[in-house]
C-alpha atoms as a PDB file:
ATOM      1  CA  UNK A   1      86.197 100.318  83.893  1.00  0.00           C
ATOM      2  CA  UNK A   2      89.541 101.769  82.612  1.00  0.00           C
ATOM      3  CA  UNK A   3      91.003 105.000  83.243  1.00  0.00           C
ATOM      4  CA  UNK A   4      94.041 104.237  81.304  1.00  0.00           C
ATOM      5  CA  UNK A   5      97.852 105.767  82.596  1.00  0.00           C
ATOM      6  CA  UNK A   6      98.681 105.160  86.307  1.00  0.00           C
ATOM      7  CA  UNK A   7     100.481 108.214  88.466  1.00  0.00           C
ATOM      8  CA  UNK A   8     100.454 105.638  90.804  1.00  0.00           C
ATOM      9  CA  UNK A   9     103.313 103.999  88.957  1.00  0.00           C
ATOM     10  CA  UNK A  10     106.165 106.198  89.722  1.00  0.00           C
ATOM     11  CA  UNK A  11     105.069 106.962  93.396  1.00  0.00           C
ATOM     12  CA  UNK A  12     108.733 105.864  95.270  1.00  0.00           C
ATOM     13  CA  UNK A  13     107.030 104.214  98.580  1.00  0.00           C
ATOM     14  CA  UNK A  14     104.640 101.817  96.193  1.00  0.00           C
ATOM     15  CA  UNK A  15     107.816 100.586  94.925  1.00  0.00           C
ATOM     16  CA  UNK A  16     109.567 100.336  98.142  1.00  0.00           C
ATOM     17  CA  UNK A  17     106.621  98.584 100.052  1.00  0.00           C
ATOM     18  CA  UNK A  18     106.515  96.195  96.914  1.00  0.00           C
ATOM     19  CA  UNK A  19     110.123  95.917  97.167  1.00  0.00           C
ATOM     20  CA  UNK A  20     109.955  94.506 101.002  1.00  0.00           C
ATOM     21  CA  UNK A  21     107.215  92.588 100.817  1.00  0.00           C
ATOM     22  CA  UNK A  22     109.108  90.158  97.918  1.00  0.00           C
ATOM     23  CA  UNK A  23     112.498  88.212  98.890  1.00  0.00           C
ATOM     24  CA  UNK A  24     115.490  90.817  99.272  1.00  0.00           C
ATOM     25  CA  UNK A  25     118.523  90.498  97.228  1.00  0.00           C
ATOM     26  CA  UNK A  26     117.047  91.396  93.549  1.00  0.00           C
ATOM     27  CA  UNK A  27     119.500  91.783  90.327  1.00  0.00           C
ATOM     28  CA  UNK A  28     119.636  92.798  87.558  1.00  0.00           C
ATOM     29  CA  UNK A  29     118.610  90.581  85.075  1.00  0.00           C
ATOM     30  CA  UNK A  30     118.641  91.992  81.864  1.00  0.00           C
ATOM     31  CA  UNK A  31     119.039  94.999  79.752  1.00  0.00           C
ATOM     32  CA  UNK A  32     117.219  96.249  77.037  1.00  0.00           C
ATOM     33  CA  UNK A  33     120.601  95.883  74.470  1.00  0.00           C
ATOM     34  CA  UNK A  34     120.775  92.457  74.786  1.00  0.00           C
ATOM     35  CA  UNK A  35     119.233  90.074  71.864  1.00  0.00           C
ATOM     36  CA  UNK A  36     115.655  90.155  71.707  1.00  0.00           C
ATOM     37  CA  UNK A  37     115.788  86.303  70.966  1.00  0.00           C
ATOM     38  CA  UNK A  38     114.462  86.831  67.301  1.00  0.00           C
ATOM     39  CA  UNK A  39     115.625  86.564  63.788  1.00  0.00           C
ATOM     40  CA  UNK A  40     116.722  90.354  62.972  1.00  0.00           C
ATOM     41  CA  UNK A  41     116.659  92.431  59.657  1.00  0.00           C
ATOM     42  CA  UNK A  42     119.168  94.724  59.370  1.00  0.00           C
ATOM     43  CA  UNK A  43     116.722  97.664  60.803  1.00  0.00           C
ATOM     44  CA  UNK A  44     117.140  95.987  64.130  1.00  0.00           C
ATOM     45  CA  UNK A  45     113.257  94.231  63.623  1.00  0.00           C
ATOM     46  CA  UNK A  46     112.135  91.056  65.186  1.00  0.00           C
ATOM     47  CA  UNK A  47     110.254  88.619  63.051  1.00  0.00           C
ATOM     48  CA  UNK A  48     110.220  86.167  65.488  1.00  0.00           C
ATOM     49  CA  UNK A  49     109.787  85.992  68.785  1.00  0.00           C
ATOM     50  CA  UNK A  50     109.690  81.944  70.413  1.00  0.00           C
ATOM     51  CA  UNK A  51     109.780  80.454  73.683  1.00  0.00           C
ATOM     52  CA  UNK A  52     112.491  77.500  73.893  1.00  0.00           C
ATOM     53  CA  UNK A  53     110.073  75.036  72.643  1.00  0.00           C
ATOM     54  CA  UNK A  54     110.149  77.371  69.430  1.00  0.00           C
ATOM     55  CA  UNK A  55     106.575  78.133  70.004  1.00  0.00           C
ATOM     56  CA  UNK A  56     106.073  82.069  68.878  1.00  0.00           C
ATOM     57  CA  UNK A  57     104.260  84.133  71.883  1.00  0.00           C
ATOM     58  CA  UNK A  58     101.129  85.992  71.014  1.00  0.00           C
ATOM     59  CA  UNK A  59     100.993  89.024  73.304  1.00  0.00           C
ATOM     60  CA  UNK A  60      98.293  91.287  74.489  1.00  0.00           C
ATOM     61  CA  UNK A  61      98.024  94.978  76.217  1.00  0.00           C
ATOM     62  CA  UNK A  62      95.193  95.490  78.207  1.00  0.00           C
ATOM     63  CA  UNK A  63      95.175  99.392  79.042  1.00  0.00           C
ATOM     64  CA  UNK A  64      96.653 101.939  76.540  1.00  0.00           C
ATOM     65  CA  UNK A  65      97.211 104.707  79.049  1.00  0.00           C
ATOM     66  CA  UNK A  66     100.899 106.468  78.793  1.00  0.00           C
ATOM     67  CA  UNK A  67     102.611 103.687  80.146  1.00  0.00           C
ATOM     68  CA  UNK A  68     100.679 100.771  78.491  1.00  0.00           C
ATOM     69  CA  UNK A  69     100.641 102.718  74.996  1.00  0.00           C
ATOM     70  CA  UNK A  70     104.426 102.724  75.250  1.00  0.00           C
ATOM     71  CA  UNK A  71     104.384  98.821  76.347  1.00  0.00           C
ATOM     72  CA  UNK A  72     102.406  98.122  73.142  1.00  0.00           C
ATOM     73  CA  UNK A  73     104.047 100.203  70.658  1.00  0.00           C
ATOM     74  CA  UNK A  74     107.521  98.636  71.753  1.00  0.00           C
ATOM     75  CA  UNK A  75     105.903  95.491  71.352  1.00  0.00           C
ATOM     76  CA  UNK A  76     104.632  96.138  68.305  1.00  0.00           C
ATOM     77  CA  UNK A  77     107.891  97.508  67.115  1.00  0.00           C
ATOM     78  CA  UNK A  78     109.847  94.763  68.074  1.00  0.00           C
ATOM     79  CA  UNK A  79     107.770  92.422  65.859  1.00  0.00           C
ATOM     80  CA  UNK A  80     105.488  90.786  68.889  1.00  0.00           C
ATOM     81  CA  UNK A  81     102.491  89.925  67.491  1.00  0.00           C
ATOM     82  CA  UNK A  82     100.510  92.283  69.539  1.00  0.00           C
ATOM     83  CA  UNK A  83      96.413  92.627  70.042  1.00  0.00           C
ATOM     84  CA  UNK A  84      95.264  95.533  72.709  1.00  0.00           C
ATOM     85  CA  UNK A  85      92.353  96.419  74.308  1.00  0.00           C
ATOM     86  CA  UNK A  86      91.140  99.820  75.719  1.00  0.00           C
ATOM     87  CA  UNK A  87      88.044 101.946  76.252  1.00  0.00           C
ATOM     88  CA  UNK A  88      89.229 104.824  75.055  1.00  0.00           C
ATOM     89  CA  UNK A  89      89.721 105.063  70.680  1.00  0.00           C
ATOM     90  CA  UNK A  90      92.719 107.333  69.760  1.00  0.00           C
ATOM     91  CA  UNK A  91      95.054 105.088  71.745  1.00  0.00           C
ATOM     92  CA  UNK A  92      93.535 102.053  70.022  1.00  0.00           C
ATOM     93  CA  UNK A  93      93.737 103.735  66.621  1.00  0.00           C
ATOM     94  CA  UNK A  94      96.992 104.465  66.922  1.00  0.00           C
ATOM     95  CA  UNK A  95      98.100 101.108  67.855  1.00  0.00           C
ATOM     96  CA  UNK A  96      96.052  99.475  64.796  1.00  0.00           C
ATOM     97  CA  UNK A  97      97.533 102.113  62.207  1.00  0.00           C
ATOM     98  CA  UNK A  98     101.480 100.462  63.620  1.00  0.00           C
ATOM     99  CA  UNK A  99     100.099  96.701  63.043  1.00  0.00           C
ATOM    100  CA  UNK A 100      98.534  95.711  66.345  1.00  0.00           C
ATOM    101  CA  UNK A 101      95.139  93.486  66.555  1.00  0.00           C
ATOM    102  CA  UNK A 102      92.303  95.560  68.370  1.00  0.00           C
ATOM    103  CA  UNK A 103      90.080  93.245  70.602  1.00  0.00           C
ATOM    104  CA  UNK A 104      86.912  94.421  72.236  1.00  0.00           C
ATOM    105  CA  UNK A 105      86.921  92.230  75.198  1.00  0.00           C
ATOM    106  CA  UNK A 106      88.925  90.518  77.621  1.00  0.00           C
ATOM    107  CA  UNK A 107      87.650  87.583  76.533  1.00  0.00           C
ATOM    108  CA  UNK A 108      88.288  88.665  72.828  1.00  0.00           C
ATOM    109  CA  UNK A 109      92.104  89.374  74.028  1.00  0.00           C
ATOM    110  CA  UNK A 110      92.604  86.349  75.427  1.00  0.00           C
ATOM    111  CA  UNK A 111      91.554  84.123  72.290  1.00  0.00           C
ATOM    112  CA  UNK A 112      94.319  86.220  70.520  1.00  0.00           C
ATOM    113  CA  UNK A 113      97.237  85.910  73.383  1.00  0.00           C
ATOM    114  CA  UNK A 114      99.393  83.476  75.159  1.00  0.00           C
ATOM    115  CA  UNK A 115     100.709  86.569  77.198  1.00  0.00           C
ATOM    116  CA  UNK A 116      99.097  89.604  78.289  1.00  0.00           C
ATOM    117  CA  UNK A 117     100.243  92.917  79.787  1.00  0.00           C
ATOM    118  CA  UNK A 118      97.574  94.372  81.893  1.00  0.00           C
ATOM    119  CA  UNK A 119      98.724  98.069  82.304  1.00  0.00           C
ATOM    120  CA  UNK A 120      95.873  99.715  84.439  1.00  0.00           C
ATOM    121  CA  UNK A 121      94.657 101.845  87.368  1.00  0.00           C
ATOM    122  CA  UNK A 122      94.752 100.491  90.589  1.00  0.00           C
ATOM    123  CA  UNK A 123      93.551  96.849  92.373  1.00  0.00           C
ATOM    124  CA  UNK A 124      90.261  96.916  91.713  1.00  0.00           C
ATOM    125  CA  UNK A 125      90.584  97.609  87.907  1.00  0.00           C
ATOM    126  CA  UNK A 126      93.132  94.511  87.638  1.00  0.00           C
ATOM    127  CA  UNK A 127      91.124  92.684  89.597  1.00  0.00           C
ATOM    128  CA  UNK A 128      88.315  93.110  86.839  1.00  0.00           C
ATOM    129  CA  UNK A 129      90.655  92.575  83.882  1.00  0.00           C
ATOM    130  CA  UNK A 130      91.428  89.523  85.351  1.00  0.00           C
ATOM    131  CA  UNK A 131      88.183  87.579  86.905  1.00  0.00           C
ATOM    132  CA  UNK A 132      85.725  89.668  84.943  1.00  0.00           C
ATOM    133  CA  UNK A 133      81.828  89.138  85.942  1.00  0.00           C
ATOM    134  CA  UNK A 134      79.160  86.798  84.702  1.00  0.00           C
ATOM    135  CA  UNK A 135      78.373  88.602  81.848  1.00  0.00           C
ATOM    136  CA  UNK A 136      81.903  89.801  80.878  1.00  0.00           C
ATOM    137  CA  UNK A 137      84.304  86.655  81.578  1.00  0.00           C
ATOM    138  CA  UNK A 138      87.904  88.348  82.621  1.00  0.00           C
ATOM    139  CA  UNK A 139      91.010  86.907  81.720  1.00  0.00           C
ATOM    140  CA  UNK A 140      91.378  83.900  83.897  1.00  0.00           C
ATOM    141  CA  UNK A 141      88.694  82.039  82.540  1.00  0.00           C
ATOM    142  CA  UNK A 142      89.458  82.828  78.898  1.00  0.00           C
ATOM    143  CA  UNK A 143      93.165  82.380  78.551  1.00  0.00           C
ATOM    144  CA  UNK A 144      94.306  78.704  77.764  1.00  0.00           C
ATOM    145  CA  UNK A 145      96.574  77.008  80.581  1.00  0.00           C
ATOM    146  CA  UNK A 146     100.332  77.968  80.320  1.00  0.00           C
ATOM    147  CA  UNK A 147      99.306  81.465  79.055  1.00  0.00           C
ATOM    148  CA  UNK A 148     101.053  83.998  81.409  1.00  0.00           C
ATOM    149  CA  UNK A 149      99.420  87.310  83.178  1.00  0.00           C
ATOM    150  CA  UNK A 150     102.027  90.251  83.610  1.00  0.00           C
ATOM    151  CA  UNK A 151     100.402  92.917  85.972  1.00  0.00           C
ATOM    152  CA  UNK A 152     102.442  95.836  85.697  1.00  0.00           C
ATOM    153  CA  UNK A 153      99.881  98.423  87.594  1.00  0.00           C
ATOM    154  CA  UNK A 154     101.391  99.627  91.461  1.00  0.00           C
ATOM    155  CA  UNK A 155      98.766  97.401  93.348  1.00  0.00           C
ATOM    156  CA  UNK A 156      98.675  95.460  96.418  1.00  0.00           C
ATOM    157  CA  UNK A 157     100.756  92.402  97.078  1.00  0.00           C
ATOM    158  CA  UNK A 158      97.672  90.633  98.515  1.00  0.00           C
ATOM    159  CA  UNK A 159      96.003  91.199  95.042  1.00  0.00           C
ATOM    160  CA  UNK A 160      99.258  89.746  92.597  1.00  0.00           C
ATOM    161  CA  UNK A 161      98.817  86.647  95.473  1.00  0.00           C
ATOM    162  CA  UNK A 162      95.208  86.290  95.204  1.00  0.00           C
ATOM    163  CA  UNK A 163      95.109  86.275  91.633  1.00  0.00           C
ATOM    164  CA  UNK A 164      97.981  83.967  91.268  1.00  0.00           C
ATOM    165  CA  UNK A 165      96.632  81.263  93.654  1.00  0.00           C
ATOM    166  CA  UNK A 166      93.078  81.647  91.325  1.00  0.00           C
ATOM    167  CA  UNK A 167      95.349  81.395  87.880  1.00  0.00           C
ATOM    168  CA  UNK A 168      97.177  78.601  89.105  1.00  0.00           C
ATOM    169  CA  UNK A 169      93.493  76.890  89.801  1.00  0.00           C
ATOM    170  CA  UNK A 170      92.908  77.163  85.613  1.00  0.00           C
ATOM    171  CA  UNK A 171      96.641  76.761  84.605  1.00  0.00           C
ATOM    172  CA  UNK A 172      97.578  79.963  84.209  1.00  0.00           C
ATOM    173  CA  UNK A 173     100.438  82.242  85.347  1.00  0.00           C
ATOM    174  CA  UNK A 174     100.262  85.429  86.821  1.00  0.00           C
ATOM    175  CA  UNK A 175     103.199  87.722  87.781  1.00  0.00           C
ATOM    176  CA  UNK A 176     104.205  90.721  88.990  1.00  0.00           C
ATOM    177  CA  UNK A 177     106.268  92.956  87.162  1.00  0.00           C
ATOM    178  CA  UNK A 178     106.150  96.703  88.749  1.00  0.00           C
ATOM    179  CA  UNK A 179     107.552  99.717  86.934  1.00  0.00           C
ATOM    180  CA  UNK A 180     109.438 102.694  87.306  1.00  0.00           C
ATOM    181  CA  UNK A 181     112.309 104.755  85.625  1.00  0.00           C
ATOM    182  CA  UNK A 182     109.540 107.439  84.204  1.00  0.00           C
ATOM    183  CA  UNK A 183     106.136 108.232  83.146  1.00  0.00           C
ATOM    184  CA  UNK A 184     104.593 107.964  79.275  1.00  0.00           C
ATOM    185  CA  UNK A 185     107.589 109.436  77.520  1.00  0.00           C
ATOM    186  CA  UNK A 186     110.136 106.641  78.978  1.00  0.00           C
ATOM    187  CA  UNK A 187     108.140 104.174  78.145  1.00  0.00           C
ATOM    188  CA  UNK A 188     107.500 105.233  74.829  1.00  0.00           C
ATOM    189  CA  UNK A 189     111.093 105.332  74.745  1.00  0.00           C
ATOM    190  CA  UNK A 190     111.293 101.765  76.212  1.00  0.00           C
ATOM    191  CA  UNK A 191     113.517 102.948  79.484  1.00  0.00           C
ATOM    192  CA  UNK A 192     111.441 101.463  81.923  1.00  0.00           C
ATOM    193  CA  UNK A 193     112.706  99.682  85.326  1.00  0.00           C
ATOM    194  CA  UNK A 194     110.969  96.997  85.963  1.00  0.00           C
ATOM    195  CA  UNK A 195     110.851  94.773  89.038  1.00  0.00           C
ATOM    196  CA  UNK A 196     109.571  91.653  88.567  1.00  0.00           C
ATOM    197  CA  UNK A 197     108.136  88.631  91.425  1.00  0.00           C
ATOM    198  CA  UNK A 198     108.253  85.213  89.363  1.00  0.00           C
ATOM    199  CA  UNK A 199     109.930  82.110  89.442  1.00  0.00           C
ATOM    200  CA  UNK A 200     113.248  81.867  87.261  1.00  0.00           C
ATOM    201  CA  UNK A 201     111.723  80.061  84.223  1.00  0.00           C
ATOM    202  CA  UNK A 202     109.140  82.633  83.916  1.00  0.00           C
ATOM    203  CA  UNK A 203     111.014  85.531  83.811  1.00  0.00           C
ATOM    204  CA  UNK A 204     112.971  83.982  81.369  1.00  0.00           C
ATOM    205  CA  UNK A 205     110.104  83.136  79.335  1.00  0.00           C
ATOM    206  CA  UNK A 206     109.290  87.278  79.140  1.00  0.00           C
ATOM    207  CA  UNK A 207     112.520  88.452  78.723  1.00  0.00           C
ATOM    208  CA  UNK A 208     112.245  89.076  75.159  1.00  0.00           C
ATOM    209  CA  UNK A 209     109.222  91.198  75.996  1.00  0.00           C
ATOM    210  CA  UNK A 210     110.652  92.453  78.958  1.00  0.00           C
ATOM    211  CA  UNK A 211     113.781  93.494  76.730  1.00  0.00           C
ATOM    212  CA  UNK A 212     111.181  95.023  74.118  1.00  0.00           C
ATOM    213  CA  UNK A 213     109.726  97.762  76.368  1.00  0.00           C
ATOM    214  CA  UNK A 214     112.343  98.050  79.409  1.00  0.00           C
ATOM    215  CA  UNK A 215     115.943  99.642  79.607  1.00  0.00           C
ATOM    216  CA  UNK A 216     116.745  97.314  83.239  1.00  0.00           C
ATOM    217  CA  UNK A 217     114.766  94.246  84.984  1.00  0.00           C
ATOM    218  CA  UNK A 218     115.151  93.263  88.498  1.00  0.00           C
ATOM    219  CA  UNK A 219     113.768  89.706  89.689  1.00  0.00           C
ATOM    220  CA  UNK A 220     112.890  90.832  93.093  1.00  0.00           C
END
């Protein structure tokens, strides 16, 4: 069901078709040396991480490929807490030893998260991640309404539309947020590019993750 790290993700026309089929115009929006939002120690660490109602935002990573593992250990790093999910053990295991939660399901990850970062293959794998089957319940019917969906895999605009319409149905948000700027090593190094389709308030909400794991954001 997961493959883990995307080559799709760097592929220049993906992001140029994304970048036409959203509203022209996209700025800047952030970088990734501006305040995280959270109460600091002296190491640069984040205790804290709350929206404006002061409530703290659980976060989850669903697919520990190059690019996701890099999402999460930022995450974790910046003091999010963080709970992950992947098929595959040494990326898990390495993201337990810094702190993060391991979950076994989707549905397990979604008990634990108000946002989550699915970071996988293609359509059809975030389509899974995110409606599940009968037997394995996906995200959408897990998460509690207001929780937000990032989908940061190079898929099809259709797709981030279909599953936003079906989100919206349960309360529950789902954006796009593509990525470029480099493969596992950049995001390790949290010097992503991200491009992100959401409405203002949204992309506010993320920024402190977005500011976590990305060197420059776009709302596109």
């Amino acid at each position: 069901r997961l493959t883990g790290s995307s080559p799709g993700l760097d592929d220049g026309v993906g992001i140029a078709r994304r970048l036409l089929d959203r509203r022209p115009g996209g700025q800047p929006t952030s970088s990734r040396r501006s305040a995280l939002g959270g109460r600091r120690l002296f190491s640069g660490t984040v205790l804290a991480h709350a929206d404006e109602g002061g409530i703290v935002e659980r976060v989850g990573v669903i697919g520990l490929g190059q690019m996701g593992e890099g999402i999460a250990t930022n995450l974790v790093n910046s003091g999010f807490e963080t709970s992950v999910f992947d098929v595959r053990p040494e990326p898990v295991d390495r993201l337990q030893a810094l702190g993060a939660t391991v979950t076994k399901s989707y549905a397990e990850i979604a008990q634990f998260s108000d946002v989550v970062h699915v970071v996988v293959f293609d359509d059809a794998q975030t389509i899974d991640v995110c409606d599940g089957s009968p037997d394995a319940p996906g995200l959408l019917a897990k998460l509690e309404s207001g929780s937000l969906v990032i989908l940061h895999s190079t898929i099809q605009p259709a797709t981030v539309q279909a599953l936003a319409q079906r989100g919206a149905e349960r309360g529950v948000h789902v954006i796009d947020a593509a990525m470029t700027g480099g493969s596992g090593p950049a995001a390790m190094a949290g010097q992503l590019t991200l491009m992100v389709g959401a409405p203002t308030e949204l992309v506010e909400r993320c920024r402190p993750m977005f500011d976590a794991i990305a060197e420059r954001v776009f709302h596109v």
